[in-house]
N, C-alpha and C. Protein backbone atom coordinates (compact mmCIF):
# COMPACT_ATOMS: atom_id res chain seq x y z
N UNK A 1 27.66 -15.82 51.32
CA UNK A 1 27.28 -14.48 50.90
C UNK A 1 26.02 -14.06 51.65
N UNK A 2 26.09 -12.51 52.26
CA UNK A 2 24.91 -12.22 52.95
C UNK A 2 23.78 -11.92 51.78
N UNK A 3 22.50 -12.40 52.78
CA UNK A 3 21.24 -12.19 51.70
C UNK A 3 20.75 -10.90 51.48
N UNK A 4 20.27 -9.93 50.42
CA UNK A 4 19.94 -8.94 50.59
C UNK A 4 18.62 -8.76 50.90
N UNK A 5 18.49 -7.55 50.89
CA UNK A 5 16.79 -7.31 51.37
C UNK A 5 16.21 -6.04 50.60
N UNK A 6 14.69 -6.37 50.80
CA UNK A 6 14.12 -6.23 50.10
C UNK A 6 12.68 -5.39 50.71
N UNK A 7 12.47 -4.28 50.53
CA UNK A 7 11.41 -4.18 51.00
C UNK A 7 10.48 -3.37 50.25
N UNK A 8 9.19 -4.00 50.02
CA UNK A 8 7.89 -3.81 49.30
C UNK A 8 6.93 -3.19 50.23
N UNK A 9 6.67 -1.70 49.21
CA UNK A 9 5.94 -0.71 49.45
C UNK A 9 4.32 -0.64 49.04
N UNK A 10 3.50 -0.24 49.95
CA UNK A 10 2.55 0.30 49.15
C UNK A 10 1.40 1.46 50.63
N UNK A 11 0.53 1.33 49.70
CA UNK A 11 -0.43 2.04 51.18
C UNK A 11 -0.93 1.46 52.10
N UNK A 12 -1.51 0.70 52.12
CA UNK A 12 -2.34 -0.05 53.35
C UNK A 12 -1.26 -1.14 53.90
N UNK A 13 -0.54 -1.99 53.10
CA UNK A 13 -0.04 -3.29 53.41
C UNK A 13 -0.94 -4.48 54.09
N UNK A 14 -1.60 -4.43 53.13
CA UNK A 14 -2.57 -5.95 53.29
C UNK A 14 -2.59 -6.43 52.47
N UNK A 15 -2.50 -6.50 51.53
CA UNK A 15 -2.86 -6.99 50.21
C UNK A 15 -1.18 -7.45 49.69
N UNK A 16 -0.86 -6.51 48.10
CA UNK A 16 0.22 -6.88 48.08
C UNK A 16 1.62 -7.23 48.09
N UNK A 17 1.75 -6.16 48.91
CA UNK A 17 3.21 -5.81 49.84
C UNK A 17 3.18 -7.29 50.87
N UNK A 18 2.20 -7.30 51.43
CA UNK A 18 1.91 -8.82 52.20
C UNK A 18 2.08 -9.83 51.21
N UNK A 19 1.38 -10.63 50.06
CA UNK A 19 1.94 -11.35 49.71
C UNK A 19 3.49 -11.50 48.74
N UNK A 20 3.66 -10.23 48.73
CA UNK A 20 5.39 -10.31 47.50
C UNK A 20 6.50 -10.63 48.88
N UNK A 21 5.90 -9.92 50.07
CA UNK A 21 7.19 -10.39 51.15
C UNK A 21 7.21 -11.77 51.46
N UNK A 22 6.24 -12.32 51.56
CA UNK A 22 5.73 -13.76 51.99
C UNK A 22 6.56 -14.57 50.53
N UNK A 23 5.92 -14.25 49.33
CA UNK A 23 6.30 -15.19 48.17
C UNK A 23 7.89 -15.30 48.29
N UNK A 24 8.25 -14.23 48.38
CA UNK A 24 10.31 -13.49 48.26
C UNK A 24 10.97 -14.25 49.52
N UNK A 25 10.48 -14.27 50.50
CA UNK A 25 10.54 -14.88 51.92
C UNK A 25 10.57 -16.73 51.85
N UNK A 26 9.45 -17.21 50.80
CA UNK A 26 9.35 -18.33 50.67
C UNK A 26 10.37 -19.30 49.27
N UNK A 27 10.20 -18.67 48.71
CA UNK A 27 10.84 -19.35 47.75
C UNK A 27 12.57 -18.60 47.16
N UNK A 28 12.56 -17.42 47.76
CA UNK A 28 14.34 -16.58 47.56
C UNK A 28 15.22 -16.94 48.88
N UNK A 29 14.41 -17.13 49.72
CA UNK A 29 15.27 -17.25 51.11
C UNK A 29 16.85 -17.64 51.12
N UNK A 30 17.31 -18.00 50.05
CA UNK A 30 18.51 -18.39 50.15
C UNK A 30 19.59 -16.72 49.88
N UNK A 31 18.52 -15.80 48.93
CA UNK A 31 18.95 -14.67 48.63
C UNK A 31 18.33 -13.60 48.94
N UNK A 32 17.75 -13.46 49.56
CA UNK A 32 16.84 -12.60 49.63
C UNK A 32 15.86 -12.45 50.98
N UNK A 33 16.06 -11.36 51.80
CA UNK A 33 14.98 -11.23 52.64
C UNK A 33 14.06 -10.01 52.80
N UNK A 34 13.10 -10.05 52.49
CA UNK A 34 11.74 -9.57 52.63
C UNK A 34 11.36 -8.83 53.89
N UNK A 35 10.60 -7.56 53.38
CA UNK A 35 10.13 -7.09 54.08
C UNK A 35 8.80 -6.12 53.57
N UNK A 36 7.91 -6.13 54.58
CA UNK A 36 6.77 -4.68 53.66
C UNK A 36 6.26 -4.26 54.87
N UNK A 37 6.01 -2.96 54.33
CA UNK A 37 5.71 -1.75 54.97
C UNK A 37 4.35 -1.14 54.29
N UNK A 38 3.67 0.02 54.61
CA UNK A 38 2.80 0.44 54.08
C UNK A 38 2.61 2.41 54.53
N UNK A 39 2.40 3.44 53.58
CA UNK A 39 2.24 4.44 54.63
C UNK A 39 0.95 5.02 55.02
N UNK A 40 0.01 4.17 54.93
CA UNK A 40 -1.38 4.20 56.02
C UNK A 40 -1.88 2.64 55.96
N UNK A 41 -0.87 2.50 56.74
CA UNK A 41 -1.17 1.13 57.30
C UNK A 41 -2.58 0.27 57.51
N UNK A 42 -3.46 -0.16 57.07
CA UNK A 42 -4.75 -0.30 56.97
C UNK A 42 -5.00 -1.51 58.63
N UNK A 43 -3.94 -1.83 59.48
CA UNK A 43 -4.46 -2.39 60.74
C UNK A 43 -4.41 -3.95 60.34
N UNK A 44 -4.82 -4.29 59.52
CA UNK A 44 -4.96 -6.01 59.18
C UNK A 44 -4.23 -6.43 57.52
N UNK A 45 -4.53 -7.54 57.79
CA UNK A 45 -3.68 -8.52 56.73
C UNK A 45 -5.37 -9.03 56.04
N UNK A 46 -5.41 -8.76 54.50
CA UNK A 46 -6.63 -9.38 53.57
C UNK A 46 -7.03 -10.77 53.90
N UNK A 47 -8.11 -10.99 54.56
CA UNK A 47 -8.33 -12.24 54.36
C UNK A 47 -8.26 -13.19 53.01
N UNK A 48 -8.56 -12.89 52.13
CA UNK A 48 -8.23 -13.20 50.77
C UNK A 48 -6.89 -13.16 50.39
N UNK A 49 -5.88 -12.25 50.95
CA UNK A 49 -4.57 -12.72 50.76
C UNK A 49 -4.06 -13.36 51.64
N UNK A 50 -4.79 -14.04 52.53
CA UNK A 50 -4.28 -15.17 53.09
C UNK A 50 -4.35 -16.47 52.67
N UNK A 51 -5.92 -16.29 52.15
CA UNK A 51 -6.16 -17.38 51.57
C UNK A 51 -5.45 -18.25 50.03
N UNK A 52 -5.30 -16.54 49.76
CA UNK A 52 -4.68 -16.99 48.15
C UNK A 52 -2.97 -17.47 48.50
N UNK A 53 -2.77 -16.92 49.58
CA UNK A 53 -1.16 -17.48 49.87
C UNK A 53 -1.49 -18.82 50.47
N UNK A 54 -2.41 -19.31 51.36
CA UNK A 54 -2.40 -20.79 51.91
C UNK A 54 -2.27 -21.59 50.60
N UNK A 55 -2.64 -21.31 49.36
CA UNK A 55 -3.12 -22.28 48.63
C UNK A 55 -1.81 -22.49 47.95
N UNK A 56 -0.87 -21.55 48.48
CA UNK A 56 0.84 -22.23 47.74
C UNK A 56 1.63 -23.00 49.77
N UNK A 57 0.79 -22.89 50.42
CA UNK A 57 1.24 -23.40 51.50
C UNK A 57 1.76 -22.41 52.00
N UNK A 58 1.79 -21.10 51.99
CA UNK A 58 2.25 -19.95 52.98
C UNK A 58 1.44 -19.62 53.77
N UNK A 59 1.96 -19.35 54.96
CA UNK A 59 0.85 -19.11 55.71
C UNK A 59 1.29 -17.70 56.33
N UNK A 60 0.24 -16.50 55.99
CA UNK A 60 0.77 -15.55 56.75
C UNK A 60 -0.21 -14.89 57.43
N UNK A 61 -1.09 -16.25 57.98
CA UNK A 61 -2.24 -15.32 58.87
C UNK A 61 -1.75 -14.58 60.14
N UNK A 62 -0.20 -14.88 60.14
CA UNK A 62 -0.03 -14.11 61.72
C UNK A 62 1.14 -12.54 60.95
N UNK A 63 0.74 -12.47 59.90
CA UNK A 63 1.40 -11.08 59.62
C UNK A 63 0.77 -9.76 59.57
N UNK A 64 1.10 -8.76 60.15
CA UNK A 64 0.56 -7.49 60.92
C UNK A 64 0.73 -6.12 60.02
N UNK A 65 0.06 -5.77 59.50
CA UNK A 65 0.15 -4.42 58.70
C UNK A 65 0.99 -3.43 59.20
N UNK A 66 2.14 -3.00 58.96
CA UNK A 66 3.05 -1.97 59.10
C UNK A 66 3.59 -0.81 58.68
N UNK A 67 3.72 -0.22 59.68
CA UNK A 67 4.35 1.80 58.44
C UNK A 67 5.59 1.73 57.99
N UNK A 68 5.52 2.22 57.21
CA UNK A 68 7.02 2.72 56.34
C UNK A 68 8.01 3.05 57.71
N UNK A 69 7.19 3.78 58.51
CA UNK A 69 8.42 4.05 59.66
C UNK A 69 9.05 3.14 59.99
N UNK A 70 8.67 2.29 60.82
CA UNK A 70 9.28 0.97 60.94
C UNK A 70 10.78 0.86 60.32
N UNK A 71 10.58 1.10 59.27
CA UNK A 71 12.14 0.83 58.14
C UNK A 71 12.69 1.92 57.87
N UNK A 72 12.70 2.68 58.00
CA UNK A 72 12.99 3.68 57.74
C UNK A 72 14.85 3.83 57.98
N UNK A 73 14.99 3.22 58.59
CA UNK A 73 16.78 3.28 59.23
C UNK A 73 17.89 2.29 58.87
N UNK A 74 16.46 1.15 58.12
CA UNK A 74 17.71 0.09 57.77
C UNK A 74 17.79 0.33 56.00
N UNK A 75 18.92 -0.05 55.71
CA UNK A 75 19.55 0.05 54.55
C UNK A 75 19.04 -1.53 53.64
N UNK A 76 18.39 -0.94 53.13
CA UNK A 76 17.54 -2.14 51.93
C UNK A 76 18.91 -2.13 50.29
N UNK A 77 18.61 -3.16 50.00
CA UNK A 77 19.33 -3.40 48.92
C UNK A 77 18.33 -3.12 47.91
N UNK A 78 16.99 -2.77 47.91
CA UNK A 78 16.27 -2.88 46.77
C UNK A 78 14.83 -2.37 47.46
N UNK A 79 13.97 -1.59 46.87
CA UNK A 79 12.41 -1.24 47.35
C UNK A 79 12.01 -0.84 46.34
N UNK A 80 10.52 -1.56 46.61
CA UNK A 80 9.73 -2.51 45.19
C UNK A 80 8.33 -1.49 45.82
N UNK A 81 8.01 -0.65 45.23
CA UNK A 81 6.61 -0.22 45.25
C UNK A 81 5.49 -1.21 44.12
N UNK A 82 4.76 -1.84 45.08
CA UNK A 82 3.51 -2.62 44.29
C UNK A 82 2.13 -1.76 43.83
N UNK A 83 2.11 -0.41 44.21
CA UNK A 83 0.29 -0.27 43.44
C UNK A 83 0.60 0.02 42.53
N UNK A 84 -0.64 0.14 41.73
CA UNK A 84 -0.83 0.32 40.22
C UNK A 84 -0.11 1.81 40.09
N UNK A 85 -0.56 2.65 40.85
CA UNK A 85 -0.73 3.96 40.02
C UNK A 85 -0.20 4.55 41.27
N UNK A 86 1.61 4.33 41.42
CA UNK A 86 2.53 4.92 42.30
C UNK A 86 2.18 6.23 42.30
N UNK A 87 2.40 7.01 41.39
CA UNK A 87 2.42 8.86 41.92
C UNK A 87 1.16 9.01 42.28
N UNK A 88 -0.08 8.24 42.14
CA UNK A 88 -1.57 8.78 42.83
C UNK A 88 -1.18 7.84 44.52
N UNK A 89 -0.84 6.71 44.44
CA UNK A 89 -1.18 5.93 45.78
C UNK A 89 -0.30 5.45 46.69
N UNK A 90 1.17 5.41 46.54
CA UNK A 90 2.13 5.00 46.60
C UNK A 90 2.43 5.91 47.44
N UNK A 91 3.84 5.55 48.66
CA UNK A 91 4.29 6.24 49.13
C UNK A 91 5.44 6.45 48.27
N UNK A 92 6.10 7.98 48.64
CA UNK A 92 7.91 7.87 48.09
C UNK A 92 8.31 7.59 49.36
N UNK A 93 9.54 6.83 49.05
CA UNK A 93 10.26 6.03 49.99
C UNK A 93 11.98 7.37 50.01
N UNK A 94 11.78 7.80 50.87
CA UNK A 94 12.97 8.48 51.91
C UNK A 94 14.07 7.52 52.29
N UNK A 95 14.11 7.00 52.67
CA UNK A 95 14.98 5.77 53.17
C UNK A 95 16.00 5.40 51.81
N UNK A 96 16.74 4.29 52.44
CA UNK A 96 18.05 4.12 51.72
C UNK A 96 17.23 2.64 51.22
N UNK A 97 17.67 2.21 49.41
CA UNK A 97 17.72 1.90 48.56
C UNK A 97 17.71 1.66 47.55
N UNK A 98 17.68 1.13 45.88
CA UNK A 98 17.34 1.51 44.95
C UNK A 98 15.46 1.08 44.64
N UNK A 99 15.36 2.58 44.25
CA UNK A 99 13.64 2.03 44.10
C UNK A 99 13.60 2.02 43.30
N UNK A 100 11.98 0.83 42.64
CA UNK A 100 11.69 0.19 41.67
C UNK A 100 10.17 0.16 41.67
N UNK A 101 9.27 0.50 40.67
CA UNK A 101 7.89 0.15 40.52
C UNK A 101 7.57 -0.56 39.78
N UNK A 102 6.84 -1.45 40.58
CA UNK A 102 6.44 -2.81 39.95
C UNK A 102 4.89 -2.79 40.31
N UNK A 103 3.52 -2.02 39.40
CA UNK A 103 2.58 -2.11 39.55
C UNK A 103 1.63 -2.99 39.60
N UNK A 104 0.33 -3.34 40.16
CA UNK A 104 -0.61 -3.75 40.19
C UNK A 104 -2.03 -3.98 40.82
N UNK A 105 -2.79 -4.06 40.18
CA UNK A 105 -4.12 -3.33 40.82
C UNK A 105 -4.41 -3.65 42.23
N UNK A 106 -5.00 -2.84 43.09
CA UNK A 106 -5.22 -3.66 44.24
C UNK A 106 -6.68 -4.48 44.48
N UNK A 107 -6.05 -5.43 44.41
CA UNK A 107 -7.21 -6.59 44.89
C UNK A 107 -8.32 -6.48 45.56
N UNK A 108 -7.87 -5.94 46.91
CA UNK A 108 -9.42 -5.31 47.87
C UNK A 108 -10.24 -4.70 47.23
N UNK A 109 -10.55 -4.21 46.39
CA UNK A 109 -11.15 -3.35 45.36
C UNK A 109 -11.75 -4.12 44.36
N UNK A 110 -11.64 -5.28 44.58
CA UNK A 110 -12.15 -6.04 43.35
C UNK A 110 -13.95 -6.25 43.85
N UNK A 111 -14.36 -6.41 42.80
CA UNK A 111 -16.26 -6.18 42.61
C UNK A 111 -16.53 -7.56 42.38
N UNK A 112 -17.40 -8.28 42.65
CA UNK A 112 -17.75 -9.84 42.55
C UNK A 112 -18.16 -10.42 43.65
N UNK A 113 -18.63 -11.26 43.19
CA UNK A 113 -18.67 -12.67 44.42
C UNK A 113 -16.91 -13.06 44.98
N UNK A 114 -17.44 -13.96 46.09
CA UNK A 114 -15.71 -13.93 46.60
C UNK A 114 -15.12 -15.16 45.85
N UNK A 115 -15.99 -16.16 44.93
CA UNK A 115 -14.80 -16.77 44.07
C UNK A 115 -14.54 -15.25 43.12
N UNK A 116 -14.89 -14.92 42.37
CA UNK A 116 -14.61 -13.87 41.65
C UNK A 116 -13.41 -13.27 41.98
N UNK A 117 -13.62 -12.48 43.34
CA UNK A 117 -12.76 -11.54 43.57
C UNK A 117 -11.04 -12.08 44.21
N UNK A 118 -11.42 -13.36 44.88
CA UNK A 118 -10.23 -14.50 44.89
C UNK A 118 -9.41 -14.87 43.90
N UNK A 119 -9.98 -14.99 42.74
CA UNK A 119 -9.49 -15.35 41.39
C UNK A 119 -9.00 -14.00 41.21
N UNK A 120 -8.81 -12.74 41.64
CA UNK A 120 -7.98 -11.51 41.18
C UNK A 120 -6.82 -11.40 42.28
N UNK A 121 -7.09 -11.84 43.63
CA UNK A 121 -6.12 -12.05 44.55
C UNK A 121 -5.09 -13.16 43.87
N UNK A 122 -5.31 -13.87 43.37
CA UNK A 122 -4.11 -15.08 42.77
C UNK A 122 -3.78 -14.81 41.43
N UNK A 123 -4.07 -13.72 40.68
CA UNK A 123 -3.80 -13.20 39.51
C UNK A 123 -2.73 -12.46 40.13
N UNK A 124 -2.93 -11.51 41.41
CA UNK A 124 -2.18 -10.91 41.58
C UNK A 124 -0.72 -11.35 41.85
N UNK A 125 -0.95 -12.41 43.16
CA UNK A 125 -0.62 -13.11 43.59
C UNK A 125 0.55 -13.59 42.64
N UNK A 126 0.27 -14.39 41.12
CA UNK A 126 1.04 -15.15 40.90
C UNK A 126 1.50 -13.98 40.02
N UNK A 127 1.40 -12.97 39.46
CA UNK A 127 2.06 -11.95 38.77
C UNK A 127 3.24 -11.56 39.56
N UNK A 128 2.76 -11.03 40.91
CA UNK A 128 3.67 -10.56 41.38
C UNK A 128 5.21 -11.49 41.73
N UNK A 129 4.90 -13.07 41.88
CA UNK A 129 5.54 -13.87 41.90
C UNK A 129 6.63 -14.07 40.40
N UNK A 130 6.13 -14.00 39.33
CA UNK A 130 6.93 -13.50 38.02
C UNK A 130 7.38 -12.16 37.99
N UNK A 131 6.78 -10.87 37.87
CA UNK A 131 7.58 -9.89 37.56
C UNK A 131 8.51 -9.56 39.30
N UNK A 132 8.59 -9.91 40.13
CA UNK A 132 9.33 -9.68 41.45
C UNK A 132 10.36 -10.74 41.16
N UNK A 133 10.38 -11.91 40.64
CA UNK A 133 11.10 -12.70 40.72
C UNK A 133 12.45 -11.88 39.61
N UNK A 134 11.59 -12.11 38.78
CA UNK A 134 12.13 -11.67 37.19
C UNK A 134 13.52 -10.66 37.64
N UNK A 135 12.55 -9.29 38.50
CA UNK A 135 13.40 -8.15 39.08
C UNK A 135 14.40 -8.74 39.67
N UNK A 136 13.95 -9.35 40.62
CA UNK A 136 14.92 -9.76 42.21
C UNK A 136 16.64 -10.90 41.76
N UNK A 137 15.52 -11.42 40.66
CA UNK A 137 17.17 -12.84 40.13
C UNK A 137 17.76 -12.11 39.00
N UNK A 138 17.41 -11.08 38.86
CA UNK A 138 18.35 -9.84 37.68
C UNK A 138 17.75 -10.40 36.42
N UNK A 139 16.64 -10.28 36.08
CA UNK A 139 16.36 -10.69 34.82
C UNK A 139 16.60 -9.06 34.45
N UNK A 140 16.02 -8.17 34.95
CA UNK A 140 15.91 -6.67 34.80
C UNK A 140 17.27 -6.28 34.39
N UNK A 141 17.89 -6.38 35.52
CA UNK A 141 19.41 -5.93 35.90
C UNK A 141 20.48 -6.47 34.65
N UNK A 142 20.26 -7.54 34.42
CA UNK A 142 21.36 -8.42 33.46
C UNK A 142 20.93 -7.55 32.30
N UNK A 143 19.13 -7.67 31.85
CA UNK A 143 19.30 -6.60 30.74
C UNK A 143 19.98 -5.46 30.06
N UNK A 144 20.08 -4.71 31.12
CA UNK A 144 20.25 -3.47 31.60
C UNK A 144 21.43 -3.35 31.56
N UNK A 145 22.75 -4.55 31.98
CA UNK A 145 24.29 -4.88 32.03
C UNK A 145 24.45 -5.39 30.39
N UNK A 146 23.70 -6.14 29.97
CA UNK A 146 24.07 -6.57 28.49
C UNK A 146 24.11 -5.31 27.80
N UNK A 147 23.09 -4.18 27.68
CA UNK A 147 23.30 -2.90 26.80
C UNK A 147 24.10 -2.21 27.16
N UNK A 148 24.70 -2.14 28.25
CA UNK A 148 25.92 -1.31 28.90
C UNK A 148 27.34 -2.13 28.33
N UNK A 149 27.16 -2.94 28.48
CA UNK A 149 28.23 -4.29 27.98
C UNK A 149 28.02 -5.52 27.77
N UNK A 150 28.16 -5.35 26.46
CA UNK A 150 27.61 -6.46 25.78
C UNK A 150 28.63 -7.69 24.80
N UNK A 151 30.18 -6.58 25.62
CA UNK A 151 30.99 -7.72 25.26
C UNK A 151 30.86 -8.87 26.62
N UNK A 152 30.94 -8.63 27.78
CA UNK A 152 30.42 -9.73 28.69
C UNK A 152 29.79 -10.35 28.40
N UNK A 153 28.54 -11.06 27.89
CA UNK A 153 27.97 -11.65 27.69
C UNK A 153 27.96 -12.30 25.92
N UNK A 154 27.25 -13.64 25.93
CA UNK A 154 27.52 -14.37 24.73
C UNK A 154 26.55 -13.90 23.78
């Protein structure tokens, strides 16, 4: 069975459009392929979300901040907008798939010392790793099929 794909939205793409493609990339690969985009591309990848991804053994210091253009032509099975507060920061996605918002604060923005503000990069980090997962293996979807039909299921 071909894998579908997946691609995670937000504005800059450093933060966490970078790590949900990386996490989806690392541990779905059998179902799932990843992608993120951003529509003002901020030029670099968070040092802090590199770091907070080395510490599950991903390494995505060689991944490059990208525009929504980019994708724009391929046919996604699924697009996952990550900021908090989609209608203020978020792009709308034009392109072909079903979209989904899955918020959360952005990290770069965090106030502290850099353990401090690290410890909000791996909050993010591992959130996004549960509610993306949750979405992506149909925890959402099955819901959503049980109230539609609920003689299918036990």
């Amino acid at each position: 069975m071909p894998r579908q794909k997946v691609l995670f939205l937000c504005t800059g793409n450093s933060c966490r459009s970078q790590m949900a493609e990386a996490l989806v990339n690392h541990y779905l690969v059998d179902t799932w392929e990843a992608f993120s985009a951003g529509t003002k591309p901020s030029g670099y990848v968070h040092p802090m979300a590199v770091q907070a991804m080395a510490e599950l053994d991903i390494d995505i210091s060689a991944h490059r901040s990208k525009s929504a253009d980019e994708y724009r032509d391929i046919a996604f099975d699924r697009v996952v907008t990550v900021c908090d507060h989609a209608a203020q920061h978020c792009p709308a996605w034009v392109g072909k798939g079903v979209v989904k918002h899955i918020g959360f604060p952005d990290p770069a923005g965090a106030d502290g010392s850099n353990e401090e503000r690290l410890a909000i990069f791996r909050q993010v980090r591992d959130g996004l790793r549960e509610e993306v997962f949750a979405y992506l293996q149909g925890g959402e979807s099955a819901a959503i099929e049980f109230i539609l039909n609920p003689q299918n299921h036990p």
